[in-house]
C-alpha atoms as a PDB file:
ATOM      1  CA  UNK A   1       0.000   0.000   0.000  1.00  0.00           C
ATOM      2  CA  UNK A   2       1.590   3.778  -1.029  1.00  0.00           C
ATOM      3  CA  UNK A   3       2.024   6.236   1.480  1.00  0.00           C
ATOM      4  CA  UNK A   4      -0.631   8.218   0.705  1.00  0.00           C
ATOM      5  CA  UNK A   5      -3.175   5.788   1.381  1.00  0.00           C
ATOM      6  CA  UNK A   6      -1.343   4.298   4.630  1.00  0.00           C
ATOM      7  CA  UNK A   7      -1.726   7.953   5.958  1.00  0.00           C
ATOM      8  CA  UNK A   8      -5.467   8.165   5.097  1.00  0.00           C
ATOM      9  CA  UNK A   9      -5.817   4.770   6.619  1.00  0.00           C
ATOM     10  CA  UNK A  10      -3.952   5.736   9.654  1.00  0.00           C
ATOM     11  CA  UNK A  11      -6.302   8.857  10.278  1.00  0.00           C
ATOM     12  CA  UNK A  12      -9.502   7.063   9.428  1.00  0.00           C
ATOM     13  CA  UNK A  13      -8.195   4.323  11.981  1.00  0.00           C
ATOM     14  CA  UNK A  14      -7.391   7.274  14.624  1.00  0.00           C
ATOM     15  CA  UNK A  15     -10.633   8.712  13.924  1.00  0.00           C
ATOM     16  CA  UNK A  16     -12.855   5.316  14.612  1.00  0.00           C
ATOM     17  CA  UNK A  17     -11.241   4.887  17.754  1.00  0.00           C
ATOM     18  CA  UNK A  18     -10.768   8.334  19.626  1.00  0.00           C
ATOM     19  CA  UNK A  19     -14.269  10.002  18.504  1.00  0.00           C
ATOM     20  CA  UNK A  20     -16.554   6.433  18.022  1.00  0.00           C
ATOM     21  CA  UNK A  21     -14.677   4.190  20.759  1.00  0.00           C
ATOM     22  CA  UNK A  22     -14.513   1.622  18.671  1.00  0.00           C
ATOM     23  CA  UNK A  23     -12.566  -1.520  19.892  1.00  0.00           C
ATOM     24  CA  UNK A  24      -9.113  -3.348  18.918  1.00  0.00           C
ATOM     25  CA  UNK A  25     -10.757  -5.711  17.295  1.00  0.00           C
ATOM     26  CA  UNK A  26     -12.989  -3.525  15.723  1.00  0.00           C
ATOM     27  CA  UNK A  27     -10.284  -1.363  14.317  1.00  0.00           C
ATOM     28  CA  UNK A  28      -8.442  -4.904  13.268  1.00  0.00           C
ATOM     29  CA  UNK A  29     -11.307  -5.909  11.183  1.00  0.00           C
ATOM     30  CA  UNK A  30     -11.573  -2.772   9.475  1.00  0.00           C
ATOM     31  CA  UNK A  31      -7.913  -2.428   8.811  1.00  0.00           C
ATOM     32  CA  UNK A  32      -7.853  -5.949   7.238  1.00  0.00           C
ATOM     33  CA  UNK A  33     -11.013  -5.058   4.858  1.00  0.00           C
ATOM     34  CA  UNK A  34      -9.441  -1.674   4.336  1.00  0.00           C
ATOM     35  CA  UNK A  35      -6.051  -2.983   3.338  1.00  0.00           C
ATOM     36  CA  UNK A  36      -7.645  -5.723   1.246  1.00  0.00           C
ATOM     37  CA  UNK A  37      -9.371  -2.932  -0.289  1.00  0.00           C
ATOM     38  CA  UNK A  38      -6.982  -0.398  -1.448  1.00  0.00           C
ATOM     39  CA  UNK A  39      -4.405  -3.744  -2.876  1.00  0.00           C
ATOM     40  CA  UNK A  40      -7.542  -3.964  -5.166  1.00  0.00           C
ATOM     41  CA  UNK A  41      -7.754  -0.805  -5.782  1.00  0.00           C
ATOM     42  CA  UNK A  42      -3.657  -0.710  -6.366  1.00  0.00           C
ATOM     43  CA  UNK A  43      -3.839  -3.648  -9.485  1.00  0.00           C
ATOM     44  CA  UNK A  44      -6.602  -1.332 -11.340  1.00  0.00           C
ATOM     45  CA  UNK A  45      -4.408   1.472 -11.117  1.00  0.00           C
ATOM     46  CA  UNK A  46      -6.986   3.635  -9.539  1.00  0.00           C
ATOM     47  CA  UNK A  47      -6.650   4.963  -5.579  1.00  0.00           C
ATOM     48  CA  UNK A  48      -9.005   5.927  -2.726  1.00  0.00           C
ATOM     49  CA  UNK A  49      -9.498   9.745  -4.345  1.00  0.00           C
ATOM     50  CA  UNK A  50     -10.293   8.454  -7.485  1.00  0.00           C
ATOM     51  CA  UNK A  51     -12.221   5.439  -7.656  1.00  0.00           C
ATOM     52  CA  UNK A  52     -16.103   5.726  -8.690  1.00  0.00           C
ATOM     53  CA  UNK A  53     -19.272   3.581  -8.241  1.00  0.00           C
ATOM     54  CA  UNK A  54     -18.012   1.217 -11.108  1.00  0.00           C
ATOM     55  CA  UNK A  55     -14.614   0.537  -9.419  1.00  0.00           C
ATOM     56  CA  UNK A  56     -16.519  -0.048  -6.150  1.00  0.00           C
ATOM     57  CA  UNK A  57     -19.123  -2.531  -7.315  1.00  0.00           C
ATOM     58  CA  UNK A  58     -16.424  -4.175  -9.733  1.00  0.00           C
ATOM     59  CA  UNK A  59     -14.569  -4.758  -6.237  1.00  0.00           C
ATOM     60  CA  UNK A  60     -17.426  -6.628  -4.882  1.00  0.00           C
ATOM     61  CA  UNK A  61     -18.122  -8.260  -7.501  1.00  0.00           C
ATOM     62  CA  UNK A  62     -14.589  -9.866  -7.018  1.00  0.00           C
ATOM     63  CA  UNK A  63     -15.306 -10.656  -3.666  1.00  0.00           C
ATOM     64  CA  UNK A  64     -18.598 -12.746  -5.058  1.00  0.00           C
ATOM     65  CA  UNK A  65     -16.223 -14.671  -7.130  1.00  0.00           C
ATOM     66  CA  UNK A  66     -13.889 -15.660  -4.790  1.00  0.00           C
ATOM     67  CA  UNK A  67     -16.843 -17.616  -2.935  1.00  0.00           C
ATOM     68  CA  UNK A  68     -17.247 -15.116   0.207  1.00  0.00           C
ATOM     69  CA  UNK A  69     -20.577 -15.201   1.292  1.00  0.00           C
ATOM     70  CA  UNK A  70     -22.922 -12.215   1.377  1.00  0.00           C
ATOM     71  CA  UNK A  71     -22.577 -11.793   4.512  1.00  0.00           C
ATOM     72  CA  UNK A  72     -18.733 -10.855   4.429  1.00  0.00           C
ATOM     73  CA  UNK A  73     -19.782  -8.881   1.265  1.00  0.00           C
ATOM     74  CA  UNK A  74     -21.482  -6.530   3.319  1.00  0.00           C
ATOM     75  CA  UNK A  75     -19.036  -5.890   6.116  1.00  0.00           C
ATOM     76  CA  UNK A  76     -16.526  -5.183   3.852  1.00  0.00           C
ATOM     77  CA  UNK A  77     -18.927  -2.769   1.777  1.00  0.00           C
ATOM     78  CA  UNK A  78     -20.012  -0.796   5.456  1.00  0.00           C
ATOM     79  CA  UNK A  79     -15.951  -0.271   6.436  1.00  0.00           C
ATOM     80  CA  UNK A  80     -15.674   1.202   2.735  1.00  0.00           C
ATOM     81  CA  UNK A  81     -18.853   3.655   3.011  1.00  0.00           C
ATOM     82  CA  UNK A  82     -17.242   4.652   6.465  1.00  0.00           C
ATOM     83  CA  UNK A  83     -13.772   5.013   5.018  1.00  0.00           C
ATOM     84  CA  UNK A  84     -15.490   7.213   2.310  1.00  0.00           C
ATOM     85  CA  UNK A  85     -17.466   9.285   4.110  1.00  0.00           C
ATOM     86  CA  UNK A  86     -14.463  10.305   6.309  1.00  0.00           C
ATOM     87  CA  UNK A  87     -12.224  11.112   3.450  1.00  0.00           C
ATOM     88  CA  UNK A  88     -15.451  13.617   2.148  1.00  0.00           C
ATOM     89  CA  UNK A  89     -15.423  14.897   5.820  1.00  0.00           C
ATOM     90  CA  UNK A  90     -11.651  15.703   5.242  1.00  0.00           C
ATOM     91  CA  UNK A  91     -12.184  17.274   2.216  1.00  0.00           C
ATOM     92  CA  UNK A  92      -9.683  14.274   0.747  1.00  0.00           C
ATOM     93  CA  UNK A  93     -12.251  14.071  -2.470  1.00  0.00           C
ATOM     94  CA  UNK A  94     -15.432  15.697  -3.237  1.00  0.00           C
ATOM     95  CA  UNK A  95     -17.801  12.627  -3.958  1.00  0.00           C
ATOM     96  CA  UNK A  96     -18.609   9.512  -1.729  1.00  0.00           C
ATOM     97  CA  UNK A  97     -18.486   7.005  -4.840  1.00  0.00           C
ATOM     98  CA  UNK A  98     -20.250   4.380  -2.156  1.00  0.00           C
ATOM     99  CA  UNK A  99     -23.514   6.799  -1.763  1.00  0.00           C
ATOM    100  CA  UNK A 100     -25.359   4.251  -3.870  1.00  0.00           C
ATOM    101  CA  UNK A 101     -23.628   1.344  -4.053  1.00  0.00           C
ATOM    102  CA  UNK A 102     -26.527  -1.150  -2.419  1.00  0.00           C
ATOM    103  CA  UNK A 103     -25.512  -3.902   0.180  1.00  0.00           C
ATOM    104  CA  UNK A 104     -25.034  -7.273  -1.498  1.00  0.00           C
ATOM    105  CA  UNK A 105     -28.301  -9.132  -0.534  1.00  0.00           C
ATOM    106  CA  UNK A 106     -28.044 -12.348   1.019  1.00  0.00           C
ATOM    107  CA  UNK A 107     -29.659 -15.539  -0.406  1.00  0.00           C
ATOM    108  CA  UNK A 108     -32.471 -16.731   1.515  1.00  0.00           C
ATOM    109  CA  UNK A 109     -31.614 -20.049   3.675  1.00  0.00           C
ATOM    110  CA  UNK A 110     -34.428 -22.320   2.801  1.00  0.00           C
ATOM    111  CA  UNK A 111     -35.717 -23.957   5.843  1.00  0.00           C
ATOM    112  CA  UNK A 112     -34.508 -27.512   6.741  1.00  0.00           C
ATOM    113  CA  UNK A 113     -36.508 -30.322   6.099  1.00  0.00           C
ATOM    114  CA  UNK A 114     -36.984 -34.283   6.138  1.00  0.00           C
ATOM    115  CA  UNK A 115     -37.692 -36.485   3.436  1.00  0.00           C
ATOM    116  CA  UNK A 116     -41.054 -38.352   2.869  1.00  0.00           C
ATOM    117  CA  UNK A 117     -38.911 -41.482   3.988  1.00  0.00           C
ATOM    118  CA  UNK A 118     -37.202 -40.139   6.949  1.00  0.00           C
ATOM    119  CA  UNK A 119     -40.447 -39.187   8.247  1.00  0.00           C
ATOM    120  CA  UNK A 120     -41.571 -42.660   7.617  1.00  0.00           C
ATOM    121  CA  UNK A 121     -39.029 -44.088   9.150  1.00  0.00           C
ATOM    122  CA  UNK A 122     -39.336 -41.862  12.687  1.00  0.00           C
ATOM    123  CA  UNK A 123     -42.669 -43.037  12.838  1.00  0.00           C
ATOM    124  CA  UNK A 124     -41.595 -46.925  12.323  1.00  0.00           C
ATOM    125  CA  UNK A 125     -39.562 -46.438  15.450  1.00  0.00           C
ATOM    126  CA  UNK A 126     -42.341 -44.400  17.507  1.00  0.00           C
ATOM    127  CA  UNK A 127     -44.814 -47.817  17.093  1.00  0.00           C
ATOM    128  CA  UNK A 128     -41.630 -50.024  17.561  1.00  0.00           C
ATOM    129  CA  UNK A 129     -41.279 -48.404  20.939  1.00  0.00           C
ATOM    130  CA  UNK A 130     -44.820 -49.246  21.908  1.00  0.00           C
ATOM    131  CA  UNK A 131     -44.168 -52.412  20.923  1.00  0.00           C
ATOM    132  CA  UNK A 132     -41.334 -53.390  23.239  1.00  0.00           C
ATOM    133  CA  UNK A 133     -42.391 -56.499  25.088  1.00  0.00           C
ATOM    134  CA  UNK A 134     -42.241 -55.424  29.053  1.00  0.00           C
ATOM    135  CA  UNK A 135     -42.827 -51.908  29.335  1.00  0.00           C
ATOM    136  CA  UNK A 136     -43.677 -50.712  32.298  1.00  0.00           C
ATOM    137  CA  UNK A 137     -47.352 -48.995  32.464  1.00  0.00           C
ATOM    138  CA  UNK A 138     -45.877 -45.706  32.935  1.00  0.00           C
ATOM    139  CA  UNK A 139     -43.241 -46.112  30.129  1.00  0.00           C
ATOM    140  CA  UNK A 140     -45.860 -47.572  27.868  1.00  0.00           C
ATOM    141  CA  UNK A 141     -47.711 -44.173  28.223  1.00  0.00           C
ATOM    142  CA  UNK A 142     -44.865 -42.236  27.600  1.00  0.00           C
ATOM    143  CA  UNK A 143     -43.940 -43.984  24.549  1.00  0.00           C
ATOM    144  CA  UNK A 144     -48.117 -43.570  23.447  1.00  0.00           C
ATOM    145  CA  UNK A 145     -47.769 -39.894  24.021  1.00  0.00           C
ATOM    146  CA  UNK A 146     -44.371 -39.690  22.197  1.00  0.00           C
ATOM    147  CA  UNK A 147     -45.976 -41.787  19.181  1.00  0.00           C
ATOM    148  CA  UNK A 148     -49.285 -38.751  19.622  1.00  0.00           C
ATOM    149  CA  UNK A 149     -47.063 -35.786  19.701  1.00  0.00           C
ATOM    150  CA  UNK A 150     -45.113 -37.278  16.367  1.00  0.00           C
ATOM    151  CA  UNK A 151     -48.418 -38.002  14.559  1.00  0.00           C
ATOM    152  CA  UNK A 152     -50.318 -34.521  15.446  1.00  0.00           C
ATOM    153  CA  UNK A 153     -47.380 -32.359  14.756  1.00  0.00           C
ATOM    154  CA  UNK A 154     -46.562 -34.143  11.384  1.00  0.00           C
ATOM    155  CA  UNK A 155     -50.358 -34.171  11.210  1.00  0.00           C
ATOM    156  CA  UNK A 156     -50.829 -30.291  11.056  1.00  0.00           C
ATOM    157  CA  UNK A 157     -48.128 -28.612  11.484  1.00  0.00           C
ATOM    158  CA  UNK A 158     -48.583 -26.991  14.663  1.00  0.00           C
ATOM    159  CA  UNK A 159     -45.748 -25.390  16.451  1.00  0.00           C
ATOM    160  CA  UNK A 160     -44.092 -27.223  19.249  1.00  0.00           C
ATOM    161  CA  UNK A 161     -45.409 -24.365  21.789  1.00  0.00           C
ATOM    162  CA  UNK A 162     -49.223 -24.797  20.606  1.00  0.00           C
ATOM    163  CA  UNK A 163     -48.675 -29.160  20.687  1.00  0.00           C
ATOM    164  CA  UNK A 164     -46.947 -29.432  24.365  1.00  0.00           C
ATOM    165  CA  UNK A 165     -50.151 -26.769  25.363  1.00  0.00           C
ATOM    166  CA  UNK A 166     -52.734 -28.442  23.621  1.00  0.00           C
ATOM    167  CA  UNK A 167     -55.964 -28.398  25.790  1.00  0.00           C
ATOM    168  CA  UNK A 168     -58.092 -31.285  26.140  1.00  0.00           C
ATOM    169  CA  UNK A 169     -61.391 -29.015  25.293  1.00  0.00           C
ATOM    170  CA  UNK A 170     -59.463 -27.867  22.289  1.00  0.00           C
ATOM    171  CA  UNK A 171     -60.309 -31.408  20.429  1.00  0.00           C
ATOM    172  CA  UNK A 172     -63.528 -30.910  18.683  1.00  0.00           C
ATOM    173  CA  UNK A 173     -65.724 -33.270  16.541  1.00  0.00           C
ATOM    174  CA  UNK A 174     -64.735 -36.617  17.915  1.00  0.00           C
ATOM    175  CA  UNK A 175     -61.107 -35.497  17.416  1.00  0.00           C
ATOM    176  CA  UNK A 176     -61.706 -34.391  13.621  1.00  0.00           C
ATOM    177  CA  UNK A 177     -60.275 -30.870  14.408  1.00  0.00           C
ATOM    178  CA  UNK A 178     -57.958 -29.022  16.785  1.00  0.00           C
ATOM    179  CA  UNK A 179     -58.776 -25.618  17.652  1.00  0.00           C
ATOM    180  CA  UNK A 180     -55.158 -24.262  17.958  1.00  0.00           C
ATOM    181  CA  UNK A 181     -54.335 -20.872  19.999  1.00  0.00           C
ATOM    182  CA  UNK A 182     -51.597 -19.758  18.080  1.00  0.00           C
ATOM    183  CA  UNK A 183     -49.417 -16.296  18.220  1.00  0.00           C
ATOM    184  CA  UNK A 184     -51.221 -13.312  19.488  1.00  0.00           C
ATOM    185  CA  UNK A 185     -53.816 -15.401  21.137  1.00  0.00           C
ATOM    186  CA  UNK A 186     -55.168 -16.392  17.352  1.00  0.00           C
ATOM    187  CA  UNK A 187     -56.949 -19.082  17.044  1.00  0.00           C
ATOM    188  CA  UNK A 188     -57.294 -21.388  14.181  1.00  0.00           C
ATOM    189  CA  UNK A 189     -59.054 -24.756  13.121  1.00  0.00           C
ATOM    190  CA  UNK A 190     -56.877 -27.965  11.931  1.00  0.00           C
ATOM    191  CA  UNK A 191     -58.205 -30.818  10.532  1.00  0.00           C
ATOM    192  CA  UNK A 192     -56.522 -34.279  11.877  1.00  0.00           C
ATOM    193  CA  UNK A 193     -55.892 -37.397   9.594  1.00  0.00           C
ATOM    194  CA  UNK A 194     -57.952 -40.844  10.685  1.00  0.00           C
ATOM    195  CA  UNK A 195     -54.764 -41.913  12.000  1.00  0.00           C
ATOM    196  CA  UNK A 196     -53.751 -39.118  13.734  1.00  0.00           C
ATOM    197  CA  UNK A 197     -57.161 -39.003  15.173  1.00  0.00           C
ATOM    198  CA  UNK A 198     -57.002 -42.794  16.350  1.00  0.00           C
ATOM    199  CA  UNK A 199     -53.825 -42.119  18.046  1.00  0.00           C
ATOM    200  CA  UNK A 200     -54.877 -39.281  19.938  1.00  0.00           C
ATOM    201  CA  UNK A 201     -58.466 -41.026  21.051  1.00  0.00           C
ATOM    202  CA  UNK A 202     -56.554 -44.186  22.231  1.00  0.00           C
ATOM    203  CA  UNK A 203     -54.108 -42.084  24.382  1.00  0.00           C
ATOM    204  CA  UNK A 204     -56.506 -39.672  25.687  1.00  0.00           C
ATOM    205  CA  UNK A 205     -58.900 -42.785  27.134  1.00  0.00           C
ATOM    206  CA  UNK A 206     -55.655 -43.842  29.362  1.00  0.00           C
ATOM    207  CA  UNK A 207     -55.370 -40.099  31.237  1.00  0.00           C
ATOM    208  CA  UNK A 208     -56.505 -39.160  34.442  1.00  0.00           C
ATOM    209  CA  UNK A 209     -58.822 -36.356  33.802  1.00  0.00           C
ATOM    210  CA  UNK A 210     -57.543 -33.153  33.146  1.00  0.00           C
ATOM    211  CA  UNK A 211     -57.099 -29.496  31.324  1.00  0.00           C
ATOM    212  CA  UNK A 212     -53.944 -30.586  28.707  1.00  0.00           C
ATOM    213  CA  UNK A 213     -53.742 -33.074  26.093  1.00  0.00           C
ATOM    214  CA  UNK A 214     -49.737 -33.891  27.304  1.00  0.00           C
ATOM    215  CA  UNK A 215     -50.054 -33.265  31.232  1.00  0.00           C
ATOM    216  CA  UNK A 216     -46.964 -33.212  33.355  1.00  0.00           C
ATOM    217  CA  UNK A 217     -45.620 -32.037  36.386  1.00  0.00           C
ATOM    218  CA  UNK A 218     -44.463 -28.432  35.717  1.00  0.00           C
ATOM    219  CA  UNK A 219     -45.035 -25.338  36.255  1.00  0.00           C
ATOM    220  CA  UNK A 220     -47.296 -24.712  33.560  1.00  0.00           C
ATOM    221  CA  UNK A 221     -48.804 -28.362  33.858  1.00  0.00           C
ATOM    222  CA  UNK A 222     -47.997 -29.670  30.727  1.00  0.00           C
ATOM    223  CA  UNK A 223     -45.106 -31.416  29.095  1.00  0.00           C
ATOM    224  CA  UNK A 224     -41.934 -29.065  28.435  1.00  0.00           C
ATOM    225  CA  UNK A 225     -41.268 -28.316  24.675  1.00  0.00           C
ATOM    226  CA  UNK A 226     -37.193 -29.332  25.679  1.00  0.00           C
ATOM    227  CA  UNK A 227     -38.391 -32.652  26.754  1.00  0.00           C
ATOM    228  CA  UNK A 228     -40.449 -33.274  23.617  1.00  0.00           C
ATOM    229  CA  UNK A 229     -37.626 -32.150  22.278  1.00  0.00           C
ATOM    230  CA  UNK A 230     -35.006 -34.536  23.346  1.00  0.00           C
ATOM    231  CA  UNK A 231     -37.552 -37.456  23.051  1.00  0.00           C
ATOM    232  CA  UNK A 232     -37.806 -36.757  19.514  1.00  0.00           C
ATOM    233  CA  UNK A 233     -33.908 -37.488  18.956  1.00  0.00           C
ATOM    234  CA  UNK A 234     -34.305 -40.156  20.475  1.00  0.00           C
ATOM    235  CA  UNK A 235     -36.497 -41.238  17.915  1.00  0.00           C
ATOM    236  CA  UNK A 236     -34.587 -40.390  15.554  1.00  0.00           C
ATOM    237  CA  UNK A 237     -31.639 -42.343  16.945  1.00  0.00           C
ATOM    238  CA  UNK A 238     -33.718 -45.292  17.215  1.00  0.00           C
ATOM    239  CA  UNK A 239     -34.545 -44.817  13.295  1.00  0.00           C
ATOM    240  CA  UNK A 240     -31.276 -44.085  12.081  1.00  0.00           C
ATOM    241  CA  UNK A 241     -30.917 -40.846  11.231  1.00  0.00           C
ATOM    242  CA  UNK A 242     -28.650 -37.915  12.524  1.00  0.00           C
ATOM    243  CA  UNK A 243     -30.133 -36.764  15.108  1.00  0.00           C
ATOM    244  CA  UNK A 244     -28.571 -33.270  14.675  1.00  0.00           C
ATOM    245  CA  UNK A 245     -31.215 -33.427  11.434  1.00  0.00           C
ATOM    246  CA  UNK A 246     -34.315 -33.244  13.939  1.00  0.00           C
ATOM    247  CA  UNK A 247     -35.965 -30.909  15.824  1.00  0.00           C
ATOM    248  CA  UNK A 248     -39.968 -29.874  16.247  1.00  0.00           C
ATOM    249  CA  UNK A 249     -39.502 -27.235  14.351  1.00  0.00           C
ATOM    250  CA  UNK A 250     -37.636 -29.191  11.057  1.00  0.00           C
ATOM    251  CA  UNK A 251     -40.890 -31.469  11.079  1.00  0.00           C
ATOM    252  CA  UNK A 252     -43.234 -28.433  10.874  1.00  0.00           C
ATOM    253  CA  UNK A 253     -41.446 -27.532   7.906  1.00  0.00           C
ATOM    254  CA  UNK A 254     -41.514 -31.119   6.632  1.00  0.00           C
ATOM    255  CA  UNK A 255     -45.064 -30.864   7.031  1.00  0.00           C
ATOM    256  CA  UNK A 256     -45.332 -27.540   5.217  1.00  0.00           C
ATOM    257  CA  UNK A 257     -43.220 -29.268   2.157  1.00  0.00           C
ATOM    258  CA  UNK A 258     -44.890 -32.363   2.130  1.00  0.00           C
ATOM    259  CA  UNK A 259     -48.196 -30.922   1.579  1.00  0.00           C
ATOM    260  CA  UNK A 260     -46.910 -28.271  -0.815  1.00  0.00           C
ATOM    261  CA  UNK A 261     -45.201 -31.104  -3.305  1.00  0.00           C
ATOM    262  CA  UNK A 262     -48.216 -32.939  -3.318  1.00  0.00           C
ATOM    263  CA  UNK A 263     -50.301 -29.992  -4.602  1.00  0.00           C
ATOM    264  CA  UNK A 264     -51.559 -28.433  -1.425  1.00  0.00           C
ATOM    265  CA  UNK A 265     -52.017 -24.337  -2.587  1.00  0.00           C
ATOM    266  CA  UNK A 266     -49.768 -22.126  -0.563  1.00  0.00           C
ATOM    267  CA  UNK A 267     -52.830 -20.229   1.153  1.00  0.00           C
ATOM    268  CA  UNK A 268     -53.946 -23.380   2.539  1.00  0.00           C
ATOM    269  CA  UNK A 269     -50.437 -24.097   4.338  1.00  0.00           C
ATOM    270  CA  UNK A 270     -50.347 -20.628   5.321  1.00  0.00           C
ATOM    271  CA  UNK A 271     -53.272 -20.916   7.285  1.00  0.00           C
ATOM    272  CA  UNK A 272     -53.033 -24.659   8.646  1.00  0.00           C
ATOM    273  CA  UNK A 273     -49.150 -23.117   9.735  1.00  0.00           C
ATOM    274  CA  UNK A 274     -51.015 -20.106  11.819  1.00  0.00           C
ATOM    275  CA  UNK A 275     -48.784 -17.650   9.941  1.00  0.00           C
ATOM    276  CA  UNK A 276     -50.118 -14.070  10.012  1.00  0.00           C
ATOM    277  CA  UNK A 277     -48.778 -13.129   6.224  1.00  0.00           C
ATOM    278  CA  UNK A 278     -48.274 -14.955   3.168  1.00  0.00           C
ATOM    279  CA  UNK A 279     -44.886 -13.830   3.147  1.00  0.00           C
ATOM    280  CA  UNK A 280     -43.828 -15.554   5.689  1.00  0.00           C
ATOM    281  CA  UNK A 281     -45.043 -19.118   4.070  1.00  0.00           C
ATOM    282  CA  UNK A 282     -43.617 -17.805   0.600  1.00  0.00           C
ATOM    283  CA  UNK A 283     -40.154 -18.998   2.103  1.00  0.00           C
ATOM    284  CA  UNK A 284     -41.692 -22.522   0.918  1.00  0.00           C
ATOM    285  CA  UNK A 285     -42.429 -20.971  -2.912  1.00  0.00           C
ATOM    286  CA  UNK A 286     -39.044 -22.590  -4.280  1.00  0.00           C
ATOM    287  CA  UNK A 287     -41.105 -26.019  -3.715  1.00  0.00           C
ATOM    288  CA  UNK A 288     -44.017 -24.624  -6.003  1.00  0.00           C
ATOM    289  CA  UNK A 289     -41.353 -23.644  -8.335  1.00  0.00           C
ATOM    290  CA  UNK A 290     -40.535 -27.099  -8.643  1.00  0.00           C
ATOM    291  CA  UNK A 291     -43.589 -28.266  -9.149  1.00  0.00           C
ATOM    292  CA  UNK A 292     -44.573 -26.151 -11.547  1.00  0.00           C
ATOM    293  CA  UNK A 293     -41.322 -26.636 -14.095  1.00  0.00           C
ATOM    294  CA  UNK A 294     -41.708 -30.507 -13.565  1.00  0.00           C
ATOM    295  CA  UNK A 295     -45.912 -29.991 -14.913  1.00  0.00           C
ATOM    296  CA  UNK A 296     -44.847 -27.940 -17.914  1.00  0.00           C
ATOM    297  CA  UNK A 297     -41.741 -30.169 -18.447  1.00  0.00           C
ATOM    298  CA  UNK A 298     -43.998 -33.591 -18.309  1.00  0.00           C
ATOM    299  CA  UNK A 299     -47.340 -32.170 -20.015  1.00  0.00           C
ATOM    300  CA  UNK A 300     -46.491 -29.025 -22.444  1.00  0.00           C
ATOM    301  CA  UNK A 301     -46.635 -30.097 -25.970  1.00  0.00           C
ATOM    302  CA  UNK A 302     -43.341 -28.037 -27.079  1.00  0.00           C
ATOM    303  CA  UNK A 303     -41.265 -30.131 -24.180  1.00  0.00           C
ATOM    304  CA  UNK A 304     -41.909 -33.644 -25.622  1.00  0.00           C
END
């Protein structure tokens, strides 16, 4: 790096620190990105007080390349803007060239899922555990409600808070729907599958009466969310798979996906998921995509 730009580096570095407080490593970060920076800068033969919108973008751009995510894209890009803005507070160059440069946008994570035969195969090892000769009557119970909670939240998707709290008074029409209070105190109708339904009937005849569905002793009177939680790895142990692969949560979205590679329209998910705004349930719309090339692929004329 040439003098010139070691010095502006230097004051920008002085500046973060004594009038922002920013911290060592802080200051190290920036210096890194900075430095990284200006070399680029250096091989196009441009500098710091000449460099325009092009030469900026064309320097992330190079960053994209070189596989760093955009995440790191956008730190990199904020240090600049700040660099920038200081050398047009020094009156170093006339022009921020960064004023409308936009942050690189980062790819949206699609949520992790099961297959169709990794679900199958969690429920294979729920019924195997009712099924081991010499339970106890209390572990037989336990392994009933862990088979339940399986089938009802692969069932309809509920979230793990709204399944541990289910209420008993909350199963309506011999068990063909759940009402579900759901964020905000919302509530919202589910239908339940035969099986589902069966399940849930069976296991509800062995309870003591009561107010919830899955009673324990806690605070709240119903089972913990972390103990569902850890039972369900269990499961998945006991079927095989990675257990790092499972959580309540993963088989709400399996759920979700399921129904949505079947055919299931995306307004119906949205409201058998209890989410407020199709926007939220759009994060499932790369599934539809899917769909939709593999119909015009198999049935338009001009693909045969």
């Amino acid at each position: 790096m040439s003098d010139p730009h070691e010095r502006h580096l230097d004051l920008f570095l002085d500046m973060m620190s004594a009038e922002r407080g920013a911290a060592q490593n802080t200051l190290d970060a920036y210096q890194r990105d900075l430095q990284q920076y200006v070399a680029h800068l250096s091989e196009k033969r441009t500098s710091l007080l000449t460099v325009d919108r092009n030469g900026v973008q064309a320097y992330l751009m190079q960053l994209e390349r070189q596989g760093f995510a955009a995440t790191t894209q956008a730190r990199h890009l904020s240090a600049i803007k700040q660099f920038h803005r200081f050398l047009v507070a020094e009156n170093l160059r006339k022009d921020d060239p960064t004023a409308i440069v936009p942050a690189p946008k980062a790819g949206q994570r699609l949520p992790k899922t099961l297959s169709i035969d990794e679900v199958d195969r969690l429920f294979d090892a729920a019924e195997a555990a009712m099924a081991q000769p010499d339970l106890s009557p209390k572990a037989q119970l336990k392994a009933e409600r862990n088979y339940v909670l399986l089938e009802l939240l692969y069932g309809t998707g509920m979230r793990v808070s709204e399944l541990v709290a289910l209420l008993r008074s909350a199963i309506v029409k011999e068990a063909a729907m759940l009402v579900v209070r759901g964020k905000g105190d919302k509530e919202r109708m589910v239908p339940l599958n035969d099986r589902a339904k069966d399940a849930l009937l069976n296991y509800l005849k062995k309870l003591p009466p009561g107010r919830f569905a899955f009673p324990a002793n806690t605070k709240e009177g119903h089972l913990a969310r972390q103990v569902f939680a850890r039972e369900l790895k269990q499961i998945a142990i006991d079927a095989g798979i990675d257990p790092t692969k499972i959580s309540p949560h993963i088989l709400r979205h399996a759920f979700a996906s399921h129904l949505l590679e079947r055919g299931a329209d995306l307004r119906v998910v949205q409201v058998l998921l209890g989410h407020a705004d199709i926007s939220t349930t759009q994060i499932y719309t790369h599934i539809l995509d899917e769909r939709l090339t593999q119909l015009v692929e198999k049935h338009h004329p001009l693909a045969q």
